[in-house]
C-alpha atoms as a PDB file:
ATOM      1  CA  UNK A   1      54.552 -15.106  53.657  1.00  0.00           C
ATOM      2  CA  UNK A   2      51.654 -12.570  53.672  1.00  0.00           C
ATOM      3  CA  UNK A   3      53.491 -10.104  50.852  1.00  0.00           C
ATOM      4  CA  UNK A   4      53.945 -13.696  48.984  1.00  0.00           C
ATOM      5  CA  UNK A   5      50.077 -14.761  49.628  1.00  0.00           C
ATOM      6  CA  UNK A   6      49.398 -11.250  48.239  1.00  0.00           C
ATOM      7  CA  UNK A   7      51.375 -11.265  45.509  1.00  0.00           C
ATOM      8  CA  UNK A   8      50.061 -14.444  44.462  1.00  0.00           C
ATOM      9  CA  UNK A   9      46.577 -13.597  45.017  1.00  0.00           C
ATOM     10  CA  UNK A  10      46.990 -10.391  42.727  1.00  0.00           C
ATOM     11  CA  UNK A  11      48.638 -12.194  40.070  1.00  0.00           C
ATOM     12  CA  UNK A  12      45.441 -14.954  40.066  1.00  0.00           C
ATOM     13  CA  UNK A  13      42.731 -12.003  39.996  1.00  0.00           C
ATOM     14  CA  UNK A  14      44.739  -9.872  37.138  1.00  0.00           C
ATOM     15  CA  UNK A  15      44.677 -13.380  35.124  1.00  0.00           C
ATOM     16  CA  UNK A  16      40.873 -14.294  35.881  1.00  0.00           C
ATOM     17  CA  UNK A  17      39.892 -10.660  34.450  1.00  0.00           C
ATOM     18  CA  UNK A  18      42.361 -10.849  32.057  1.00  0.00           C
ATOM     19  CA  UNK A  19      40.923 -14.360  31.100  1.00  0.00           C
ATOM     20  CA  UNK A  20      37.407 -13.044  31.365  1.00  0.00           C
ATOM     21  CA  UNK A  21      38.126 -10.094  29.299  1.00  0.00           C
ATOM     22  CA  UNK A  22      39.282 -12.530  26.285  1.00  0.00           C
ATOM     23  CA  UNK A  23      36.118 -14.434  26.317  1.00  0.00           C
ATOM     24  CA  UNK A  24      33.668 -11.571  26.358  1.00  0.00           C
ATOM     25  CA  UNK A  25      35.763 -10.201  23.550  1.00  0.00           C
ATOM     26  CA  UNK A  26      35.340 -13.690  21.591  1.00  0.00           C
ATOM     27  CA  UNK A  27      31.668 -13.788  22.392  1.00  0.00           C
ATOM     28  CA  UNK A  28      31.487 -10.505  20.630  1.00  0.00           C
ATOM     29  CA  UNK A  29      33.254 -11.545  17.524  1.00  0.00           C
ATOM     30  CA  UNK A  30      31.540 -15.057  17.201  1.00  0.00           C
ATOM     31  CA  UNK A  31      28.120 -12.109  17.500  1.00  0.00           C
ATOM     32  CA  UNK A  32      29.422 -10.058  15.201  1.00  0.00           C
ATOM     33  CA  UNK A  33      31.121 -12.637  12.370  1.00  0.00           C
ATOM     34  CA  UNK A  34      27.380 -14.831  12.624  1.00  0.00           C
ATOM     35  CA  UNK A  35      25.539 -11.267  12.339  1.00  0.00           C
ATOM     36  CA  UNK A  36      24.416 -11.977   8.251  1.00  0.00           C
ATOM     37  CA  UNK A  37      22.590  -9.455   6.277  1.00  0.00           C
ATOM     38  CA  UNK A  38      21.568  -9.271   2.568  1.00  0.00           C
ATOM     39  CA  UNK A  39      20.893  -6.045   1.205  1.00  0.00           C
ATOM     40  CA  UNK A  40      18.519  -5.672  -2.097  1.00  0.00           C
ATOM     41  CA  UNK A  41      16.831  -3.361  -4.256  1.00  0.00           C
ATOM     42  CA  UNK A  42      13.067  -4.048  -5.575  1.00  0.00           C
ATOM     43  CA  UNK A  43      11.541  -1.629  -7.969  1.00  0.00           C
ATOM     44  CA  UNK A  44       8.100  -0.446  -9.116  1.00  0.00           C
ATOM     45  CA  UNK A  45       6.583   1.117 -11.969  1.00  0.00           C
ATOM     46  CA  UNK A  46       3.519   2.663 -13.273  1.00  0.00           C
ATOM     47  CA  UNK A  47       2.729   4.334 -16.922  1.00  0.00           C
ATOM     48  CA  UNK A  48       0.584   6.995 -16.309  1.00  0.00           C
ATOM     49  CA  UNK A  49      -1.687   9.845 -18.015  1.00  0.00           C
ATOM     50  CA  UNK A  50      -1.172  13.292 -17.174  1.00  0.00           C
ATOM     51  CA  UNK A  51      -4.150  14.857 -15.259  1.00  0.00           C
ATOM     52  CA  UNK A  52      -3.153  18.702 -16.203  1.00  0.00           C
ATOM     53  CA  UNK A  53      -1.319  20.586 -19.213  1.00  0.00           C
ATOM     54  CA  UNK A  54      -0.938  24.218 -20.168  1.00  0.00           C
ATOM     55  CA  UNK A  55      -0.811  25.805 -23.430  1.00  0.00           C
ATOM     56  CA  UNK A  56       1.527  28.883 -23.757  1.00  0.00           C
ATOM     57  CA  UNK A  57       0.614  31.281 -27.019  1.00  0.00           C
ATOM     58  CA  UNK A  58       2.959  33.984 -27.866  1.00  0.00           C
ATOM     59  CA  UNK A  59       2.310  36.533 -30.733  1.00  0.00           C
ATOM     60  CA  UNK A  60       3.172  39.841 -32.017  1.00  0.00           C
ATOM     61  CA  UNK A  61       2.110  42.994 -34.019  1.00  0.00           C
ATOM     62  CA  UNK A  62       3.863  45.756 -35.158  1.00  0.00           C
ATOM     63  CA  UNK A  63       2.677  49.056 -36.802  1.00  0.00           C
ATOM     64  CA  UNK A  64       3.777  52.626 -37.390  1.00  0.00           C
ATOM     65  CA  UNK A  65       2.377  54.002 -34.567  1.00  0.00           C
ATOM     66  CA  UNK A  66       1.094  52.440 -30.791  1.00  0.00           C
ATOM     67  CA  UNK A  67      -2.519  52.997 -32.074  1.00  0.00           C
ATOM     68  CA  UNK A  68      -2.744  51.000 -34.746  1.00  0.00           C
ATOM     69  CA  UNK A  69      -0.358  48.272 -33.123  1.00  0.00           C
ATOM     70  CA  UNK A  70      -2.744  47.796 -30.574  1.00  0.00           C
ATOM     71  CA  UNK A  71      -5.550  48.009 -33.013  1.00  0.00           C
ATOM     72  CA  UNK A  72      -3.721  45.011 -34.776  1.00  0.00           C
ATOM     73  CA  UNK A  73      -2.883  42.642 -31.488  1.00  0.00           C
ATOM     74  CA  UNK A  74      -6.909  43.401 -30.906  1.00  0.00           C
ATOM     75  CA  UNK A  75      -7.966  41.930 -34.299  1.00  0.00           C
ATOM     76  CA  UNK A  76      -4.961  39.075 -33.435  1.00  0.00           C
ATOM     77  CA  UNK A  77      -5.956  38.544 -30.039  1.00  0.00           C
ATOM     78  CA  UNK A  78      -9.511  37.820 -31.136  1.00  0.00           C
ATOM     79  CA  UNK A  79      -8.051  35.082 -33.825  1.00  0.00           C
ATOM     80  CA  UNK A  80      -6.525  32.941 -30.644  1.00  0.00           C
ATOM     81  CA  UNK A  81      -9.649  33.052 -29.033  1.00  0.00           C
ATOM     82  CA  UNK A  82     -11.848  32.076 -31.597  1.00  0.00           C
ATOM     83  CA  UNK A  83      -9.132  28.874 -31.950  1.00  0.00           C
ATOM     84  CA  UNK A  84      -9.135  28.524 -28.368  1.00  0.00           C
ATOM     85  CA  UNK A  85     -13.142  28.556 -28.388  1.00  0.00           C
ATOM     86  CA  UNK A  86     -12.566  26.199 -31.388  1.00  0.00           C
ATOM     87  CA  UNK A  87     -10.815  23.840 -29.813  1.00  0.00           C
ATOM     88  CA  UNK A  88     -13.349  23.388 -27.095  1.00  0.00           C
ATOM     89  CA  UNK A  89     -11.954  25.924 -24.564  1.00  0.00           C
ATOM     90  CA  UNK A  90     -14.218  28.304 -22.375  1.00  0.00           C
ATOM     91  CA  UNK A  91     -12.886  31.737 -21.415  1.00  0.00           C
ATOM     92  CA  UNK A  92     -12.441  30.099 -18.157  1.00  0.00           C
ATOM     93  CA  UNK A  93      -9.463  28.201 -19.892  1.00  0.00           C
ATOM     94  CA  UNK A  94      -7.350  30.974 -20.510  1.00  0.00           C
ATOM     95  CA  UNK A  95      -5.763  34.338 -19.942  1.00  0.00           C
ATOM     96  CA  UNK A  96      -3.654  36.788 -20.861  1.00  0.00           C
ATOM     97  CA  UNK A  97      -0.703  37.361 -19.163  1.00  0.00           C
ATOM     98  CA  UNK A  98       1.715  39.826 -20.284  1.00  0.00           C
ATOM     99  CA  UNK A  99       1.466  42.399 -22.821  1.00  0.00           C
ATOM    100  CA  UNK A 100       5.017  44.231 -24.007  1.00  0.00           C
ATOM    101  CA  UNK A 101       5.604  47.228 -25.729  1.00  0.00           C
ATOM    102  CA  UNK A 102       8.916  48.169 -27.776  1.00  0.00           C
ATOM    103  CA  UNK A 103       9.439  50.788 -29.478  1.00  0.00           C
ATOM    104  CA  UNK A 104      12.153  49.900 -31.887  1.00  0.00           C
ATOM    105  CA  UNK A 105      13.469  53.942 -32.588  1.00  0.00           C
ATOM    106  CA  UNK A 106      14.708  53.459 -29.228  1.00  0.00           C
ATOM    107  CA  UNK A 107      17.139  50.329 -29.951  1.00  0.00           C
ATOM    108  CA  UNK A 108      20.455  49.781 -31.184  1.00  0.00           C
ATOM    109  CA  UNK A 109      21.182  50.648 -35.012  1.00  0.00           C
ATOM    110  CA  UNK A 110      17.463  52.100 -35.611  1.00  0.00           C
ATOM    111  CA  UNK A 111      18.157  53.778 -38.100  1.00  0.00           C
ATOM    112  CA  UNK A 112      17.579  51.285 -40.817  1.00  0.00           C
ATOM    113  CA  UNK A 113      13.813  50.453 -39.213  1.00  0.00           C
ATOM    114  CA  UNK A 114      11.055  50.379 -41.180  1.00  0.00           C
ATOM    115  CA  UNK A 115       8.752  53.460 -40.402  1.00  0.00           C
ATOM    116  CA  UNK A 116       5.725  50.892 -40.703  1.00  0.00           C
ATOM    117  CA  UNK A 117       7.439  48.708 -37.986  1.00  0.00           C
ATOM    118  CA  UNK A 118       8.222  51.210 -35.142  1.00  0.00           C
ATOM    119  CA  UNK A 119       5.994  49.303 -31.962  1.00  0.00           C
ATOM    120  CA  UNK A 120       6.546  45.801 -32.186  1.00  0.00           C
ATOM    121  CA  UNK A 121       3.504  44.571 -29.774  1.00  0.00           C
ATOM    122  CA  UNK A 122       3.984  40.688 -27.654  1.00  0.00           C
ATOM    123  CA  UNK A 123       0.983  39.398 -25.763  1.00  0.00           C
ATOM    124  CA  UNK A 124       1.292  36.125 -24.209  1.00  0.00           C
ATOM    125  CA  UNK A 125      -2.341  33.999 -23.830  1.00  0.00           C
ATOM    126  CA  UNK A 126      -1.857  30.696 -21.220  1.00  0.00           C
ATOM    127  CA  UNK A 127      -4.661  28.188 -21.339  1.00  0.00           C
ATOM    128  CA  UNK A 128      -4.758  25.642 -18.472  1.00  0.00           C
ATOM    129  CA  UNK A 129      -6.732  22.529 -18.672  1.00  0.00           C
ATOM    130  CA  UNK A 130      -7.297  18.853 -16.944  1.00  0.00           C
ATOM    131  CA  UNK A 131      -8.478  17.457 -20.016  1.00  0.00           C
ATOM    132  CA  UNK A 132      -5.215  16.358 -21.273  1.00  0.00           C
ATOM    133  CA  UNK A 133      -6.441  14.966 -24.859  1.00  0.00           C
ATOM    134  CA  UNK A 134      -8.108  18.410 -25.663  1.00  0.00           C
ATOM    135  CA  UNK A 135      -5.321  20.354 -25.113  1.00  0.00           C
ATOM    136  CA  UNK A 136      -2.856  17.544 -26.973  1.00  0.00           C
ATOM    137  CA  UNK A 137      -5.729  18.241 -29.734  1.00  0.00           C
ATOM    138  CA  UNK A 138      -4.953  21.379 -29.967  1.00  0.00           C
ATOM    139  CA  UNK A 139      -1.347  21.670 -29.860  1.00  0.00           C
ATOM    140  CA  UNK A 140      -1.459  19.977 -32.700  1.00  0.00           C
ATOM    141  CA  UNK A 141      -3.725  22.485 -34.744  1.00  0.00           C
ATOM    142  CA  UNK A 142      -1.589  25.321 -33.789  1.00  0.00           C
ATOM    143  CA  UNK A 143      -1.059  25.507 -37.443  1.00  0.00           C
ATOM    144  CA  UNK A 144      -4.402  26.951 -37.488  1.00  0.00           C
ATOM    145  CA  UNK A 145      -3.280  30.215 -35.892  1.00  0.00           C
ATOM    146  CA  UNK A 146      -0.825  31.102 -38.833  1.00  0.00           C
ATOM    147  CA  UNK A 147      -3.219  30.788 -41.320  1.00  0.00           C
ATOM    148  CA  UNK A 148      -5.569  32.980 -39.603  1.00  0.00           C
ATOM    149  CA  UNK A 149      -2.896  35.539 -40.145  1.00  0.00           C
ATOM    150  CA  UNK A 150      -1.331  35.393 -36.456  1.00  0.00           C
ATOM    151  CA  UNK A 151       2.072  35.733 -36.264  1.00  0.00           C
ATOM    152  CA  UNK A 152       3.721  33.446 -33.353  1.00  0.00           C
ATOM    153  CA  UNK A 153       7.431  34.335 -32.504  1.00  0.00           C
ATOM    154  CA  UNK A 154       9.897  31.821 -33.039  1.00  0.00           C
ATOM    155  CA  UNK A 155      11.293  31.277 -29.016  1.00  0.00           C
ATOM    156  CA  UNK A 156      10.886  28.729 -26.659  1.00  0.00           C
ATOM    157  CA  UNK A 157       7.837  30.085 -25.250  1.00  0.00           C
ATOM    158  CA  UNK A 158       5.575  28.570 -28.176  1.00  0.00           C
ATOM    159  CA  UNK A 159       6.883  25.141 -28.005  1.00  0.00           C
ATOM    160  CA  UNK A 160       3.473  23.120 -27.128  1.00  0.00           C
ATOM    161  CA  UNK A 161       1.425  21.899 -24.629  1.00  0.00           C
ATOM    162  CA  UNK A 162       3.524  20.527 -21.785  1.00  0.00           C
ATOM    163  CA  UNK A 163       1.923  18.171 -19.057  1.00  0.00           C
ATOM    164  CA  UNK A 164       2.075  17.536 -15.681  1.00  0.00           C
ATOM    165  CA  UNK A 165       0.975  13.909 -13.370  1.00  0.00           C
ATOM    166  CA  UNK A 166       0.261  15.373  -9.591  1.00  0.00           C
ATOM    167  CA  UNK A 167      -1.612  12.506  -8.267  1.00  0.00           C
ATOM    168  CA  UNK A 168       1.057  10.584  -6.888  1.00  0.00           C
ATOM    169  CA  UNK A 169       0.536  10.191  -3.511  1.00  0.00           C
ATOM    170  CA  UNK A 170      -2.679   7.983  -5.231  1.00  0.00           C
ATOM    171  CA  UNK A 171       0.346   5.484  -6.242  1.00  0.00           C
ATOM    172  CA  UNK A 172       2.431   5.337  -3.595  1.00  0.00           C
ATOM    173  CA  UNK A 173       1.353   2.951  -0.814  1.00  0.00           C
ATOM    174  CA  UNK A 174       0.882   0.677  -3.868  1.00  0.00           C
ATOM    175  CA  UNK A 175       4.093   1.073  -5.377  1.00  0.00           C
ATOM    176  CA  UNK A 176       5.887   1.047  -1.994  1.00  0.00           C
ATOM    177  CA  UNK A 177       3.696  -2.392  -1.277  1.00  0.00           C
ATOM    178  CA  UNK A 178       4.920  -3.974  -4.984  1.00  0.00           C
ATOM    179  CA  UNK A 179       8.759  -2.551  -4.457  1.00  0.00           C
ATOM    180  CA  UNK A 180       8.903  -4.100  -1.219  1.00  0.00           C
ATOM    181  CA  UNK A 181       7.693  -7.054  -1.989  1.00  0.00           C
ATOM    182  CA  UNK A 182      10.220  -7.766  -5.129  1.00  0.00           C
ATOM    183  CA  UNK A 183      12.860  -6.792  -2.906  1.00  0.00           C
ATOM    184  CA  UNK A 184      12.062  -9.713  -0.277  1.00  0.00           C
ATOM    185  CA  UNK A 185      11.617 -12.378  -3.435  1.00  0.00           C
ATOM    186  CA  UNK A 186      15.470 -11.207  -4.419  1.00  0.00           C
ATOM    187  CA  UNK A 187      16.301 -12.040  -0.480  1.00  0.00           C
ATOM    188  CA  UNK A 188      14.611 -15.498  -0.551  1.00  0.00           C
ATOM    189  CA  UNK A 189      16.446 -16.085  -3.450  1.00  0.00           C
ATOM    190  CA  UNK A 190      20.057 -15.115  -2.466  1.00  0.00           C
ATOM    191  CA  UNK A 191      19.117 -16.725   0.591  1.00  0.00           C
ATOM    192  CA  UNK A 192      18.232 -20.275  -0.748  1.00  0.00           C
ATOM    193  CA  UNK A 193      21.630 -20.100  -2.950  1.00  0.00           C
ATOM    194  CA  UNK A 194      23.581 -19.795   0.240  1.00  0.00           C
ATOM    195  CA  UNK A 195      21.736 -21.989   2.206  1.00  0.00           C
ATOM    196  CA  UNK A 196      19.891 -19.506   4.386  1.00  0.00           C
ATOM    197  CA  UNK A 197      16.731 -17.670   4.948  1.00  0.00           C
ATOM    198  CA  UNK A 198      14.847 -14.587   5.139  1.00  0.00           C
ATOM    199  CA  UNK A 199      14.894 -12.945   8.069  1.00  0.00           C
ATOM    200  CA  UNK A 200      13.208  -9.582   9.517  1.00  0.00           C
ATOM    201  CA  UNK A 201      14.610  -6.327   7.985  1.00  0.00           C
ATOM    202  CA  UNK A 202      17.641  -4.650   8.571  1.00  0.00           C
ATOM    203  CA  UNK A 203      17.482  -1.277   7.256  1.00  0.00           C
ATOM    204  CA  UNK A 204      15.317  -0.196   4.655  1.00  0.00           C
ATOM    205  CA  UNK A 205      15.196   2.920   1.992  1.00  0.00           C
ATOM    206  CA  UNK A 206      12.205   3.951  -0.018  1.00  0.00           C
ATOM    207  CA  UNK A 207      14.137   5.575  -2.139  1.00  0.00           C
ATOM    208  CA  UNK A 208      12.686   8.492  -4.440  1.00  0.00           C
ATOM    209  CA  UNK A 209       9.859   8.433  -6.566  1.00  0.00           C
ATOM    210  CA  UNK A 210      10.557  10.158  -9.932  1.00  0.00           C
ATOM    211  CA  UNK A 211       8.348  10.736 -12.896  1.00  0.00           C
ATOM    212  CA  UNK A 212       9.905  10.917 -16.566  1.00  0.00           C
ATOM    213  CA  UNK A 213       8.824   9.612 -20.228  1.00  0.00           C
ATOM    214  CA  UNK A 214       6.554   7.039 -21.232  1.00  0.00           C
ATOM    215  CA  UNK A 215       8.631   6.585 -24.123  1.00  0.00           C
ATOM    216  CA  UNK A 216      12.203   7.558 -24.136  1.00  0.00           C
ATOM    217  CA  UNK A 217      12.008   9.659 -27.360  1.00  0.00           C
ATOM    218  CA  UNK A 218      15.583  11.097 -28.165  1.00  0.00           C
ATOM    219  CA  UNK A 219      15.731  14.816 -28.213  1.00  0.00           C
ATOM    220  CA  UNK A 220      12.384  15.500 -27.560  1.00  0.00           C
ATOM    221  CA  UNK A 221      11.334  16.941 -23.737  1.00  0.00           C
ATOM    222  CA  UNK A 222       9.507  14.221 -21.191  1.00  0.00           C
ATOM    223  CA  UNK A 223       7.023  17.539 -20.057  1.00  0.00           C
ATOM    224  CA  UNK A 224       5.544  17.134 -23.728  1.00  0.00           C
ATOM    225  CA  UNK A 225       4.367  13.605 -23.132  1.00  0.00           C
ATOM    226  CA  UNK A 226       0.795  12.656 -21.830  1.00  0.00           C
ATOM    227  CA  UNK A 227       1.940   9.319 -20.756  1.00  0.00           C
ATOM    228  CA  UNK A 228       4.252   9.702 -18.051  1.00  0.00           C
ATOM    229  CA  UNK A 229       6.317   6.460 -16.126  1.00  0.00           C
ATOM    230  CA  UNK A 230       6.532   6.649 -12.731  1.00  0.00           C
ATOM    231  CA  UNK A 231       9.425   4.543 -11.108  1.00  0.00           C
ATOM    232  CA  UNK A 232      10.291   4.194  -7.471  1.00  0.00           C
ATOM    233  CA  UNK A 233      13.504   1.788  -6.033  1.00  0.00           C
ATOM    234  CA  UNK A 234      13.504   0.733  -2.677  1.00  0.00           C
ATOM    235  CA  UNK A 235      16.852  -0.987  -1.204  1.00  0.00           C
ATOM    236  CA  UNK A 236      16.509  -3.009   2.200  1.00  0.00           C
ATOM    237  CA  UNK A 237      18.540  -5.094   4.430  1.00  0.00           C
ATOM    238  CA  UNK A 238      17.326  -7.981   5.588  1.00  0.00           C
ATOM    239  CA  UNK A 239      19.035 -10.329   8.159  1.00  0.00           C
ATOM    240  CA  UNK A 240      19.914 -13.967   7.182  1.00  0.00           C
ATOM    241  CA  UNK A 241      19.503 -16.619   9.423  1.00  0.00           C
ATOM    242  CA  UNK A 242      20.176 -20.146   9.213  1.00  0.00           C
END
């Protein structure tokens, strides 16, 4: 009788774990399948104006010899800076930053150069400014420069005024405040659809803050806007209860 009683006993303790097993494993389904969440996104933005812009200026002279080229970008140089002084710039404002030298006898298929055109001369002048609206000012008078007999070349480099917004960290605690908040009225009203409500969050992501065009202007590059838009999207998770 004793193997029996043992036997018996086993079997009865196997089923009472096995039993016990099963209902811990149903507790944590019934906790899992009433674990709701919502997840939403809440945005903010903010048109701003640039605080800082540079100016690049790019010309060239050319002569028959290095003396008088560099007699010439002298006379030309002094042109941009009377513009620049003009335009209500102080020395301060600007500076030269490169000055290049070719001389053209040296290049491919020189033989058919112009004697008067041997050194071709580039100087590049950078003005820096925070006041935004004098430097727009006079990106747009640039046409000034050609009639004074300066001679810009035709790249990339003279393309503008381009601006720049680095105050951000101003806006964001606001912006974070505002995204957050529009994210939580999206919640409440998903939640109030289904019959729930708002819980405490989840999971949250700030998301990135990115800075691009006022106005979305086809073609044209967002750096050569004043007014810049500033945009962040959060997304959270919030849980849902009933």
């Amino acid at each position: 009788m004793r193997p029996l009683n043992l036997i018996i006993a086993s079997v009865i303790l196997a089923t009472g774990l096995a039993l016990a097993g099963w209902l811990a494993g149903q507790g944590l389904v019934k906790s899992r399948l009433g674990h709701r969440t919502v997840t939403v996104k809440g945005f903010s933005e903010r048109v701003v104006t640039s605080d800082i812009g540079f100016m690049p200026i790019r010309f060239m002279t050319s002569g028959p010899d290095l003396e008088s080229a560099r007699g010439r970008l002298d006379t030309t140089e002094g042109a941009v800076f009377d513009f620049l002084k003009s335009a209500g710039f102080g020395a301060d404002d600007y500076e030269v930053q490169n000055i290049r030298v070719e001389d053209r006898i040296t290049s491919y298929n020189s033989q058919n150069l112009p004697s008067q055109s041997r050194f071709v001369l580039t100087e590049d002048v950078i003005v820096r400014s925070r006041n935004v609206k004098r430097l727009e000012g006079a990106g747009k008078r640039i046409g000034d420069l050609i009639r004074a007999g300066v001679v810009l070349t035709s790249d990339q480099y003279n393309s503008g005024p381009s601006f720049l917004f680095t105050n951000l960290n101003d806006l964001k605690p606001e912006m974070l405040t505002e995204a957050t908040r529009r994210a939580r009225k999206s919640a409440e009203q998903f939640a109030r659809e289904s019959g729930a409500q708002v819980g405490a969050i989840f999971t949250a992501n700030q998301g990135l803050f990115t800075i691009g065009p006022a106005l979305e202007i086809p073609g044209e590059r967002w750096e050569k806007q004043v007014e810049k838009k500033v945009r962040v999207v959060t997304t959270i998770t919030y849980f849902l209860t009933q």
